[in-house]
N, C-alpha and C. Protein backbone atom coordinates (compact mmCIF):
# COMPACT_ATOMS: atom_id res chain seq x y z
N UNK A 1 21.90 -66.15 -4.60
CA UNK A 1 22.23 -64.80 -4.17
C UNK A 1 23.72 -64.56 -4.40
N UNK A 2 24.14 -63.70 -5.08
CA UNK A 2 25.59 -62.81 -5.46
C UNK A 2 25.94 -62.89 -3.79
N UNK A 3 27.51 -63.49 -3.88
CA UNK A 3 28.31 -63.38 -2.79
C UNK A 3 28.32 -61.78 -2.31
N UNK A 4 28.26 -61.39 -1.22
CA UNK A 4 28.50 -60.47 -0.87
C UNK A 4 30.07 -60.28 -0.25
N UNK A 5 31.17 -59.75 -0.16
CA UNK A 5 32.47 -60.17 -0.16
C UNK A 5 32.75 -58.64 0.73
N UNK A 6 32.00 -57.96 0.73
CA UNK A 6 31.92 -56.88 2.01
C UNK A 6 31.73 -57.15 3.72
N UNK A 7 30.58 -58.14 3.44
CA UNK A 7 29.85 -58.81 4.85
C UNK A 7 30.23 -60.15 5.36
N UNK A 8 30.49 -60.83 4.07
CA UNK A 8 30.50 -62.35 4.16
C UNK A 8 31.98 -63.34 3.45
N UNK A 9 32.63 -64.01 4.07
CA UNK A 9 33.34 -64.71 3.00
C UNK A 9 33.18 -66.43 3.45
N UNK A 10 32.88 -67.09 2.66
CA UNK A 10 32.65 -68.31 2.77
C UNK A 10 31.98 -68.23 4.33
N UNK A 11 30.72 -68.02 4.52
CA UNK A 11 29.83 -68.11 6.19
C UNK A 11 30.20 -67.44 6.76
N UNK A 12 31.59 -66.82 6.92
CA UNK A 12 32.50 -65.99 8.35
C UNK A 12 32.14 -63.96 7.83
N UNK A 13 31.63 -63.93 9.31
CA UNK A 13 31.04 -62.24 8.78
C UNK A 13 32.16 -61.42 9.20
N UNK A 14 32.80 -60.32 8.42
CA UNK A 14 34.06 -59.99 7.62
C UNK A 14 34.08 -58.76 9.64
N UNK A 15 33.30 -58.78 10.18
CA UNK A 15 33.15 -57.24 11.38
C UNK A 15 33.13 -58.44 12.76
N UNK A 16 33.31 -59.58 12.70
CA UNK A 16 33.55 -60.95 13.89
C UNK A 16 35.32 -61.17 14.12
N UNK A 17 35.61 -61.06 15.35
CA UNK A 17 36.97 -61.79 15.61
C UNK A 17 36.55 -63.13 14.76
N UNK A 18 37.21 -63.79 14.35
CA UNK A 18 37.26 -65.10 13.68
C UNK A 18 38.44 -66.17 15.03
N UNK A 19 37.85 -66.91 14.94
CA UNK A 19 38.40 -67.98 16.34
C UNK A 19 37.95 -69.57 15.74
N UNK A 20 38.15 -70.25 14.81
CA UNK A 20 37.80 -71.37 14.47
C UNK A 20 37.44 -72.02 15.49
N UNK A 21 36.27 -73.03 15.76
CA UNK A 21 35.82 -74.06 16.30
C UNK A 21 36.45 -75.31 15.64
N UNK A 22 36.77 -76.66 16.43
CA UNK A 22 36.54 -77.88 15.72
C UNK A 22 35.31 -78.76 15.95
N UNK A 23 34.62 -77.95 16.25
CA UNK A 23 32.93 -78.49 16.75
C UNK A 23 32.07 -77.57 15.95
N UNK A 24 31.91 -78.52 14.48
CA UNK A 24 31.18 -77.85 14.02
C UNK A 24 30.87 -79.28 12.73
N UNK A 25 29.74 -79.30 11.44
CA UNK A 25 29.82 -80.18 10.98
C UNK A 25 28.69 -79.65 9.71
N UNK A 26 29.01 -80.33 8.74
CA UNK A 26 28.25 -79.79 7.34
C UNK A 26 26.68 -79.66 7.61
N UNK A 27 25.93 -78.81 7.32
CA UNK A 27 24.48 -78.70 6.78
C UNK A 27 23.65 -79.71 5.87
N UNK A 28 23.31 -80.53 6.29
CA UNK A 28 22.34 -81.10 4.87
C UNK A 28 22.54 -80.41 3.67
N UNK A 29 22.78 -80.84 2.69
CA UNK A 29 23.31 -80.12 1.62
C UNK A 29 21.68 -79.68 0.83
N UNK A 30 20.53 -79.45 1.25
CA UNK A 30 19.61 -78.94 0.36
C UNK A 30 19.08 -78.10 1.63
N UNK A 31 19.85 -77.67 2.59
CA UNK A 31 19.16 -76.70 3.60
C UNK A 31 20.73 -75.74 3.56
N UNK A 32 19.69 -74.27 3.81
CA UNK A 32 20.49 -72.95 4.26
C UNK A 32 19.18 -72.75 5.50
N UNK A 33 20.30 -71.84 6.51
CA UNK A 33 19.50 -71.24 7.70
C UNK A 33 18.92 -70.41 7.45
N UNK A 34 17.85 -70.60 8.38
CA UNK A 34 16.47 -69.85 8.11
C UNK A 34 15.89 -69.60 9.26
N UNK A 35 16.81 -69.64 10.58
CA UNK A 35 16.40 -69.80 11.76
C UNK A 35 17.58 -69.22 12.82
N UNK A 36 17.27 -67.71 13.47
CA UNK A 36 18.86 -67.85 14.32
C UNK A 36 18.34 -67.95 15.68
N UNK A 37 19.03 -69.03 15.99
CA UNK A 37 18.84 -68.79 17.99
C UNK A 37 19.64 -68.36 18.73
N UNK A 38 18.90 -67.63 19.70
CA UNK A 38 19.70 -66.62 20.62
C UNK A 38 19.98 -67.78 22.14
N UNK A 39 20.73 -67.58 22.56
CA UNK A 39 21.33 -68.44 23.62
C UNK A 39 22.10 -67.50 24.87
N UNK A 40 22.31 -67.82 26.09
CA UNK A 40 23.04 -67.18 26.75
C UNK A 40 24.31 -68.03 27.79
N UNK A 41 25.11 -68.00 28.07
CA UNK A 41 26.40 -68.32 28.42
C UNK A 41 27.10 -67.61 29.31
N UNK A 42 27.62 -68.44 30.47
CA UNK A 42 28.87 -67.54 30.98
C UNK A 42 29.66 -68.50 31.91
N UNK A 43 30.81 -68.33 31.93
CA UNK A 43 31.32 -69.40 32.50
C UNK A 43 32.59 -69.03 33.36
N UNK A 44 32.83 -69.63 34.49
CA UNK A 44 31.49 -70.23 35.41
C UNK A 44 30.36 -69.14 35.42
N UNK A 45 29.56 -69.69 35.68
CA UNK A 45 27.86 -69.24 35.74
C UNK A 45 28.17 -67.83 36.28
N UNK A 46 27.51 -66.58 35.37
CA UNK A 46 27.42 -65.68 36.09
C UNK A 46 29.05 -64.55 36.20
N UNK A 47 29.80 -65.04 35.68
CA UNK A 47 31.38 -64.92 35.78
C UNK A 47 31.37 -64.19 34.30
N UNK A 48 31.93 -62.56 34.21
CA UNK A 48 31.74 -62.71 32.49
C UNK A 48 33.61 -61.68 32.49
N UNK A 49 33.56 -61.60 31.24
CA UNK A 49 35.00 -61.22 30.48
C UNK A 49 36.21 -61.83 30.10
N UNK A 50 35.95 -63.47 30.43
CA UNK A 50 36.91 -64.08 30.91
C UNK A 50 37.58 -64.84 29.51
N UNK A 51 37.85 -65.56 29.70
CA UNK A 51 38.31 -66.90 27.97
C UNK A 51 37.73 -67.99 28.28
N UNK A 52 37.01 -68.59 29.09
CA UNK A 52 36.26 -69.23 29.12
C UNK A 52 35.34 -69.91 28.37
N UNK A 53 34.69 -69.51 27.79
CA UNK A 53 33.74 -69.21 27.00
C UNK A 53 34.04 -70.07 25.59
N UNK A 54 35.30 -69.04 25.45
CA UNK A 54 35.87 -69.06 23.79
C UNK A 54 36.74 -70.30 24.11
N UNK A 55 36.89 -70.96 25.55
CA UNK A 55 37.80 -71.96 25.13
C UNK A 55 37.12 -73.25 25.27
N UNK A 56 35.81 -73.35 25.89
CA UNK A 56 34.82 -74.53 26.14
C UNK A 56 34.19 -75.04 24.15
N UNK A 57 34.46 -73.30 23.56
CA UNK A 57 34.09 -73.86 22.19
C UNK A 57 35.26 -74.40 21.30
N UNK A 58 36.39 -73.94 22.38
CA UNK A 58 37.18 -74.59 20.93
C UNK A 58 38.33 -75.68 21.83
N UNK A 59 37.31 -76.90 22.50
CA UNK A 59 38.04 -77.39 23.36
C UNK A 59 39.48 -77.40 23.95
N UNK A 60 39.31 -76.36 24.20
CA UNK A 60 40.25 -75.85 25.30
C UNK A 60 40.80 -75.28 26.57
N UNK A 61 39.42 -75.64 27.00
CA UNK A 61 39.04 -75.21 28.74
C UNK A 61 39.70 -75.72 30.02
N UNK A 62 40.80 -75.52 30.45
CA UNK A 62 41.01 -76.49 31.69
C UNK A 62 40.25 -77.00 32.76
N UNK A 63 39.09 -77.89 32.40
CA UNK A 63 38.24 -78.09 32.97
C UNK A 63 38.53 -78.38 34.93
N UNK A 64 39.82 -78.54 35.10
CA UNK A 64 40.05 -78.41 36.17
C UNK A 64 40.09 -77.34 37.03
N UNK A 65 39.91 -75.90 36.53
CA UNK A 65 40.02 -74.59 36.94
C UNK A 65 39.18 -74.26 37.37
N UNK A 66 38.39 -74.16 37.49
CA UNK A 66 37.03 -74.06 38.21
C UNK A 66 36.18 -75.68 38.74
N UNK A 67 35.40 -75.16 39.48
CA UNK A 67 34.73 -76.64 40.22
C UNK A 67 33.41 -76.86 39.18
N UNK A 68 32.88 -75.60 38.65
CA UNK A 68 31.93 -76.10 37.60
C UNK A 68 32.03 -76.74 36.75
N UNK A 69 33.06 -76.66 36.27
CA UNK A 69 33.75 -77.15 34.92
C UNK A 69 33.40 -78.35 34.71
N UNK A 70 33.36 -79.48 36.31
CA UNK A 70 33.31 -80.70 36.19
C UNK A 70 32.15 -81.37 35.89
N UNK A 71 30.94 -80.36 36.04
CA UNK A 71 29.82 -80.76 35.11
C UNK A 71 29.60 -80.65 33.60
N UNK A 72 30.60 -79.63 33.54
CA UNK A 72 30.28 -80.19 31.66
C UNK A 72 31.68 -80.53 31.31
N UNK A 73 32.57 -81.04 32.01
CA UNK A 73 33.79 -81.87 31.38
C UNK A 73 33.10 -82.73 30.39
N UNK A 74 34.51 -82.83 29.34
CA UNK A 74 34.23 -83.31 27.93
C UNK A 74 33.11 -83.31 26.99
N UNK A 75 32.44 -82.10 27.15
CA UNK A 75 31.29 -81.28 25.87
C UNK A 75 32.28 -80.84 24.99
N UNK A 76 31.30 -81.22 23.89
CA UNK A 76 32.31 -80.77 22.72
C UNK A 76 30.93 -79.89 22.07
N UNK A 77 30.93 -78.43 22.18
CA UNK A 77 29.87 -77.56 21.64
C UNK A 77 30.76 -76.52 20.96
N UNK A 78 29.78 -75.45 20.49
CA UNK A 78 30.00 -74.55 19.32
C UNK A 78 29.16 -73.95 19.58
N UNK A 79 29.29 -72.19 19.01
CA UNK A 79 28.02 -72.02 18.49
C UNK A 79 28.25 -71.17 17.53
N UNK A 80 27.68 -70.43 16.38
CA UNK A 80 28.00 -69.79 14.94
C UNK A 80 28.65 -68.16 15.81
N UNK A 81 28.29 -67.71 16.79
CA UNK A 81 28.54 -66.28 17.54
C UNK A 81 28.71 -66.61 18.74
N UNK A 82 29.63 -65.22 19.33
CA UNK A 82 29.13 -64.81 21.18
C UNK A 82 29.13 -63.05 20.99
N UNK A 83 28.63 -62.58 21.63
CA UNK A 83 28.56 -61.49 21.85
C UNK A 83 29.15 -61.01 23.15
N UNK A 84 30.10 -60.62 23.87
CA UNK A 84 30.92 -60.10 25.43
C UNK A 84 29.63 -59.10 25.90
N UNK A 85 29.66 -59.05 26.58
CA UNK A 85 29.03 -57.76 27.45
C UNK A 85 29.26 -56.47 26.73
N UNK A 86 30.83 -56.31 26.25
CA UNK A 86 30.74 -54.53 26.08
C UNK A 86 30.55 -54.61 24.29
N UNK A 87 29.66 -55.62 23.40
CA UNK A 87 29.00 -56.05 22.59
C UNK A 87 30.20 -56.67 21.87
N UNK A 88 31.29 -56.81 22.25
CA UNK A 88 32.68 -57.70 20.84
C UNK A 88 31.68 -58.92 20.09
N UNK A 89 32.23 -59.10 19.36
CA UNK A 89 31.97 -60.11 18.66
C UNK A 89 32.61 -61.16 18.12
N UNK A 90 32.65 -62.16 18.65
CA UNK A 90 33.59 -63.25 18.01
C UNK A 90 33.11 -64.60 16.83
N UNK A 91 33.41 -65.03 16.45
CA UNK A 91 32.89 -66.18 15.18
C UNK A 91 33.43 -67.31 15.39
N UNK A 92 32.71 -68.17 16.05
CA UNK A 92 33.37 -69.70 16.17
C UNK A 92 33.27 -71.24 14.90
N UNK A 93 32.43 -70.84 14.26
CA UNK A 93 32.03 -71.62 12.93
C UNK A 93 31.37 -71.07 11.87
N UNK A 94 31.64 -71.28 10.72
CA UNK A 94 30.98 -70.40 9.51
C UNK A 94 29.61 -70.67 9.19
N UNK A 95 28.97 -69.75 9.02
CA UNK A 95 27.54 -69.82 8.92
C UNK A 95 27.22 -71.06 7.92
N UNK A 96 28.05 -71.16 6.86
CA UNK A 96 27.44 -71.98 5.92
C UNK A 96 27.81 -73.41 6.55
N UNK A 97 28.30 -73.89 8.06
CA UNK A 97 28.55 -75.36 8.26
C UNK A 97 27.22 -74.87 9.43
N UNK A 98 27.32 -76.61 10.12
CA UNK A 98 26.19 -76.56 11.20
C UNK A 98 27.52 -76.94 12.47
N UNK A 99 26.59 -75.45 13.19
CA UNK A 99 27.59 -75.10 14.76
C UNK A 99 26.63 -76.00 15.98
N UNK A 100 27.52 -76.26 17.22
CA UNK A 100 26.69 -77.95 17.85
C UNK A 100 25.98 -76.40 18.90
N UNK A 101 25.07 -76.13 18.36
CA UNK A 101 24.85 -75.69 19.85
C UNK A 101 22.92 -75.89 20.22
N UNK A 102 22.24 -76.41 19.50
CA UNK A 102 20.73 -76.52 19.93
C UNK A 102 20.58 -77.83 20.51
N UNK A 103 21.23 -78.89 20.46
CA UNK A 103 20.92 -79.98 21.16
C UNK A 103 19.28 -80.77 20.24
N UNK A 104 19.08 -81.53 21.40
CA UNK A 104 17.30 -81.92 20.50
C UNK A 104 16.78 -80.79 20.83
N UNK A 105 16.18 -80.72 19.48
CA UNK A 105 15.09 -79.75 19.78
C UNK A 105 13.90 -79.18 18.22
N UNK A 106 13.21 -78.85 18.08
CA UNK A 106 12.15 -78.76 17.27
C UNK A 106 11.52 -76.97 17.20
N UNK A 107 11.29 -76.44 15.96
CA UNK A 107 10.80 -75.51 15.81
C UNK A 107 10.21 -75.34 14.79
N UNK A 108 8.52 -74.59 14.31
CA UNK A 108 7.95 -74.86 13.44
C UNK A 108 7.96 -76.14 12.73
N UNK A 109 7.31 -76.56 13.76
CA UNK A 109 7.38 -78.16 13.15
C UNK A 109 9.16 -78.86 12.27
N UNK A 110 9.93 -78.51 12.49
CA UNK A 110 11.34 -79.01 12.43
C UNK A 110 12.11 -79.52 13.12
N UNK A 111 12.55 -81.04 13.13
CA UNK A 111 13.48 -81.10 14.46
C UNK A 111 15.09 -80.65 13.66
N UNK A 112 15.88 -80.96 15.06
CA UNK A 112 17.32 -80.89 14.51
C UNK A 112 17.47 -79.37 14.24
N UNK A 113 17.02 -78.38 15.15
CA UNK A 113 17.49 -77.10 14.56
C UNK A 113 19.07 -76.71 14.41
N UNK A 114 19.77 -77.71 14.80
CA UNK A 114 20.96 -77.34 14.48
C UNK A 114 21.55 -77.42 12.84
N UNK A 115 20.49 -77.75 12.57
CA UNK A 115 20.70 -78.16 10.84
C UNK A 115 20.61 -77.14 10.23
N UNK A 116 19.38 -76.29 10.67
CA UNK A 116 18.87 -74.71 10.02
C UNK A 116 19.00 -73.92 10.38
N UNK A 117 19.93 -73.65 11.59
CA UNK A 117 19.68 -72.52 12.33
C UNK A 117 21.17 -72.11 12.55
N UNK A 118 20.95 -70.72 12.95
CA UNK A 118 22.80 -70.00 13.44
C UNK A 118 22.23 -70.07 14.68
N UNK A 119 23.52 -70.58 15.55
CA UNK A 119 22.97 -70.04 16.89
C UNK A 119 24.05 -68.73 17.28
N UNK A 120 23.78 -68.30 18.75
CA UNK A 120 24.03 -67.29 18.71
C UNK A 120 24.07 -66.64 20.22
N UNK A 121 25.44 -66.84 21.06
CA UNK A 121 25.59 -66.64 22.57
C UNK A 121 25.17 -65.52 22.58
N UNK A 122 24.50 -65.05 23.97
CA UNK A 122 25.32 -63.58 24.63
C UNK A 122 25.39 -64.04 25.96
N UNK A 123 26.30 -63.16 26.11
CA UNK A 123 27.63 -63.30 27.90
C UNK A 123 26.59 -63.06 28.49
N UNK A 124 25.73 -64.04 29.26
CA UNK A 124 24.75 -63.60 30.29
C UNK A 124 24.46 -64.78 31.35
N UNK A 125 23.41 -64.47 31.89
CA UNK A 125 22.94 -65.81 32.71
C UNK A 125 21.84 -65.61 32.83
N UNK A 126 20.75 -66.80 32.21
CA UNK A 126 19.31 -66.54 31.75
C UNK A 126 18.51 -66.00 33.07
N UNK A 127 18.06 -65.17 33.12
CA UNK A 127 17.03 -64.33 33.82
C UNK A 127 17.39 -62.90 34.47
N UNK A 128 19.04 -63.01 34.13
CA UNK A 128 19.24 -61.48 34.07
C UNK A 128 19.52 -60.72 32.70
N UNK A 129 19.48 -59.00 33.33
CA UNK A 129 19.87 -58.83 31.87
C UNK A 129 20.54 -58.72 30.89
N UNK A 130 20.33 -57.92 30.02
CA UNK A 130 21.46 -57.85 28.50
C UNK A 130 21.98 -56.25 28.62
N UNK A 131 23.47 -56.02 27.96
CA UNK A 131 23.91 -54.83 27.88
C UNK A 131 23.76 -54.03 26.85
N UNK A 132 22.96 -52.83 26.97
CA UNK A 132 22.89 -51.76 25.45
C UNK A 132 23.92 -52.79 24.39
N UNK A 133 24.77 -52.75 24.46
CA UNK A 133 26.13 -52.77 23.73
C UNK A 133 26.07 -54.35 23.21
N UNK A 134 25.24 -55.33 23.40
CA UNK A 134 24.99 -56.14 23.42
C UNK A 134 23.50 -56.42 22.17
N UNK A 135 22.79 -55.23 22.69
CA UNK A 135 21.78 -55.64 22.01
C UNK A 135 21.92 -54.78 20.28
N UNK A 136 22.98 -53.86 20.73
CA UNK A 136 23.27 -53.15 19.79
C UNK A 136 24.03 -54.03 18.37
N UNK A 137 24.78 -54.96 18.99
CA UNK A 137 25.66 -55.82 17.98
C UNK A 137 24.78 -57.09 17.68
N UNK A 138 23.71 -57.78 18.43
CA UNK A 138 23.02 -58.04 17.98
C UNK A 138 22.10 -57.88 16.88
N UNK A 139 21.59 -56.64 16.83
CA UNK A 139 20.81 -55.96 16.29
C UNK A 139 21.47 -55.81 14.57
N UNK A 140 22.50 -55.87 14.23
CA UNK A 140 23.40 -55.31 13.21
C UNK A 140 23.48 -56.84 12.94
N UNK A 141 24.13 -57.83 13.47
CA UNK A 141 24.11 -59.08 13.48
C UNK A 141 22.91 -59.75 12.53
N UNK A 142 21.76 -59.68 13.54
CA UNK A 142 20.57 -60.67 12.53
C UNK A 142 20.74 -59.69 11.32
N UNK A 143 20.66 -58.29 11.58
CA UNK A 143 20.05 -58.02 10.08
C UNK A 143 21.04 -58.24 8.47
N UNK A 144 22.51 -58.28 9.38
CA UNK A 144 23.34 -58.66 8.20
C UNK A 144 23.13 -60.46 7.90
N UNK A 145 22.67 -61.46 8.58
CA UNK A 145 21.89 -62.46 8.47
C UNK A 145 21.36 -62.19 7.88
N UNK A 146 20.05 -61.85 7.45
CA UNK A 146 19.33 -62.14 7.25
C UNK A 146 19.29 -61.25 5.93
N UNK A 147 20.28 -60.72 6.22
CA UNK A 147 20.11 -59.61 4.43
C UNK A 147 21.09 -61.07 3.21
N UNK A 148 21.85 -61.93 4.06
CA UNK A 148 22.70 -62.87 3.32
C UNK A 148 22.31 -64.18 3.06
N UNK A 149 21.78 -64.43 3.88
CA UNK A 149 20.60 -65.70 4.17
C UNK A 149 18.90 -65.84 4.47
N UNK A 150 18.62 -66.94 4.06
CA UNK A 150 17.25 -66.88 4.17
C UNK A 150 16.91 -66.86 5.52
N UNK A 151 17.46 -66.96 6.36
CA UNK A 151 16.73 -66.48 8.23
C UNK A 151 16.22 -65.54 8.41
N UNK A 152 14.88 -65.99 8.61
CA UNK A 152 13.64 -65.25 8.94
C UNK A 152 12.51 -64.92 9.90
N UNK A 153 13.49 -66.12 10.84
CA UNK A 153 12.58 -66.56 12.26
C UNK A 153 13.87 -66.70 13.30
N UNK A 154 13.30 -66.16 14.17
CA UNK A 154 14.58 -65.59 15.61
C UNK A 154 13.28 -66.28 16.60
N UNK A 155 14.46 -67.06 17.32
CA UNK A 155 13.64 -67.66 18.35
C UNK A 155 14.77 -68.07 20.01
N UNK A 156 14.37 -67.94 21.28
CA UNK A 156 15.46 -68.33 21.96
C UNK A 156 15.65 -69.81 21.96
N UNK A 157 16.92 -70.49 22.81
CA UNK A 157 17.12 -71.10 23.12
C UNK A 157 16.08 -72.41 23.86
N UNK A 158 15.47 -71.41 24.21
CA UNK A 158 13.94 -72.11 25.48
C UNK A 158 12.82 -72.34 24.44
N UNK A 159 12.71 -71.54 23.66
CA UNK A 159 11.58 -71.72 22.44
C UNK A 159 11.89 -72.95 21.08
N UNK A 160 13.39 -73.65 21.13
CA UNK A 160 13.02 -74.57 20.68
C UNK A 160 13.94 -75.98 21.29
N UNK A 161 13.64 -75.88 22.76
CA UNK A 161 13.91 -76.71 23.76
C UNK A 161 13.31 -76.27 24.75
N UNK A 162 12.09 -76.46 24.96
CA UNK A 162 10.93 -76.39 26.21
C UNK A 162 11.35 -77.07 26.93
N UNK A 163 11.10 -76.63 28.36
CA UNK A 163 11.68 -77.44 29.31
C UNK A 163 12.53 -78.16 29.85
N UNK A 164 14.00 -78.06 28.49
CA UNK A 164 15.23 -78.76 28.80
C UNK A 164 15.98 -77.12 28.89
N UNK A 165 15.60 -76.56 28.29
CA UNK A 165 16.49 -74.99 28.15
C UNK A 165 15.62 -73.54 28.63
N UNK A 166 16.07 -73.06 28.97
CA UNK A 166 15.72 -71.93 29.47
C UNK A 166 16.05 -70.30 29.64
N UNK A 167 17.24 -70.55 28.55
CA UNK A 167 18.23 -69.35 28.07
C UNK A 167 17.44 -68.81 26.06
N UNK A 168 17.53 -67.67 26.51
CA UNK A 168 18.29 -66.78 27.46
C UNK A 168 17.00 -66.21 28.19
N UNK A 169 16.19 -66.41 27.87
CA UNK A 169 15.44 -66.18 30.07
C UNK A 169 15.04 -65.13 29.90
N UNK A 170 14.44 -64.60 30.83
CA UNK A 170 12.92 -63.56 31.47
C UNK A 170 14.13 -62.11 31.14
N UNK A 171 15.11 -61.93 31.05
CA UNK A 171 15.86 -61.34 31.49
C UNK A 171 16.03 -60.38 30.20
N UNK A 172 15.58 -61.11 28.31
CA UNK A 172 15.90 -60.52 27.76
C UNK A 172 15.40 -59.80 27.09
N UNK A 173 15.23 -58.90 26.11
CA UNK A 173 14.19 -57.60 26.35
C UNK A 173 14.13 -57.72 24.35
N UNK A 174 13.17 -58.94 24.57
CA UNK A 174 12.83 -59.16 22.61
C UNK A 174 11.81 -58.14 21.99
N UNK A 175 10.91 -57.39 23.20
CA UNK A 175 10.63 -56.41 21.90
C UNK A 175 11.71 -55.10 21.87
N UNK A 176 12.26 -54.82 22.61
CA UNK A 176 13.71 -53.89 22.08
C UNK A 176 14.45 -54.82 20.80
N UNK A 177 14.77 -56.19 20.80
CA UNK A 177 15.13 -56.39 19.17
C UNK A 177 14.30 -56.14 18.21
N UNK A 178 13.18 -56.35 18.41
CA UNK A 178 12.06 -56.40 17.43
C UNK A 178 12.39 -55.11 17.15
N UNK A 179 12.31 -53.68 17.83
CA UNK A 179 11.94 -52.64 17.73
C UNK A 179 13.13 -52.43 16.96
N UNK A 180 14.52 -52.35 17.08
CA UNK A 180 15.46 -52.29 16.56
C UNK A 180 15.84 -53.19 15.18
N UNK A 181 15.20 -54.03 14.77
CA UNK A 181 15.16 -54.70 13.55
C UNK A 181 14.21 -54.18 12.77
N UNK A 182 13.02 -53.65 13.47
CA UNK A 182 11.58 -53.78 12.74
C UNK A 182 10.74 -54.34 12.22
N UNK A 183 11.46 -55.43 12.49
CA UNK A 183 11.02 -56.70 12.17
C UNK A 183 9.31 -57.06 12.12
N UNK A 184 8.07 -58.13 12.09
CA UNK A 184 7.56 -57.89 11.97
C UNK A 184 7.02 -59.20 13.29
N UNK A 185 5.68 -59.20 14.21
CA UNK A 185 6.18 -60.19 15.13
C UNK A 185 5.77 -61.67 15.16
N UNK A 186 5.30 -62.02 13.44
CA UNK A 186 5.74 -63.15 13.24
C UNK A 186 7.13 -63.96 12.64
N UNK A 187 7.47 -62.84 13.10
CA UNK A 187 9.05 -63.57 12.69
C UNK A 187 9.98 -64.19 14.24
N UNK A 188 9.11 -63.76 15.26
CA UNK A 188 9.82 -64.52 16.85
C UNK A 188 8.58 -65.14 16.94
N UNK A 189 8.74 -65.91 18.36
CA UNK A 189 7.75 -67.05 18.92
C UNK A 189 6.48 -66.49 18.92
N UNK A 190 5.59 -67.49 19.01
CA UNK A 190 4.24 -66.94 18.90
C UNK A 190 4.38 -66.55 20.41
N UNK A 191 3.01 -65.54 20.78
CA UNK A 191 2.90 -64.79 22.00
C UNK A 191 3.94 -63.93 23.32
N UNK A 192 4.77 -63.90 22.63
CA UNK A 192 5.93 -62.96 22.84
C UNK A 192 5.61 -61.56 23.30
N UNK A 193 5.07 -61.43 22.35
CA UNK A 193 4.65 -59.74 22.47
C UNK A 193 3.27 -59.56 23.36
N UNK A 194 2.75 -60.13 23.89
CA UNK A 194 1.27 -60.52 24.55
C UNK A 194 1.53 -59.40 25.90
């Protein structure tokens, strides 16, 4: 596929704050993503607007500043996006490397989705909800994905880590993406739409 140099330059999408990660690491060199997962975040729990967030990815969190912190002292994560509440957008690793953020986990018969997949915060806390403005930059998001890359399957966090994950939760409203992509609804988890 012809570089697109409007949307894309080397993985980093040209309409993202750009914020380098050092938690991030090459792709299998015969795989491109084909898979974006949606994830949700906020730190401390529930706490949103803050730098937080942007500094746990680019180890730089004073993990002493809060009392939560001390449960995930020394994680070293990533993820390819975050989305803020009033929908900003920031870029922590380039699409074309692999960002640490799926952990184990398996989808369509694949493990290691961190190999194939973009992941992809929003400022939330799984089982509440998402902001217009949120789903709006989302929405613009996959589809410039997926107009650049082969990703073709959107799945959450919980859908390819059962029972270890649970973000982003009851809270988030996937046939409003669907509806707003147009997507078709084998392209998210099976029984979704049920």
């Amino acid at each position: 596929m012809p570089a697109d140099t409007t949307l894309w330059r080397a993985g980093w999408y040209n309409f993202a704050q750009h914020t380098p990660s050092p938690n991030f690491g090459p792709r299998p060199s015969d795989v491109r993503p084909d898979l974006m997962v949606i994830h949700s975040i906020s730190l401390p729990p529930g706490q949103y607007g803050g730098p937080e967030v942007a500094a746990l990815f680019t180890n730089t969190l004073d993990w002493d500043a809060h009392p939560y912190f001390e449960k995930i002292r020394g994680m070293e994560v990533s993820a390819h996006f975050f989305i803020r509440r009033d929908g900003a957008l920031i870029q922590f690793v380039s699409c074309d490397d692999r960002a640490w953020h799926a952990g184990k986990s398996q989808y369509l018969g694949r493990d290691n989705c961190n190999d194939h997949a973009i992941g992809i915060e929003l400022e939330g806390l799984e089982g509440q909800t998402f902001e217009p403005e949120q789903y709006d930059t989302l929405s613009s998001l996959c589809a410039a994905i997926a107009q650049h890359y082969p990703a073709r399957h959107i799945a959450g966090h919980e859908h390819i880590a059962p029972g270890r994950k649970q973000d982003p939760g009851s809270g988030f409203d996937w046939p409003l993406l669907r509806r707003s992509l147009g997507w078709k609804a084998q392209f998210f988890p099976k029984n979704i739409f049920l």
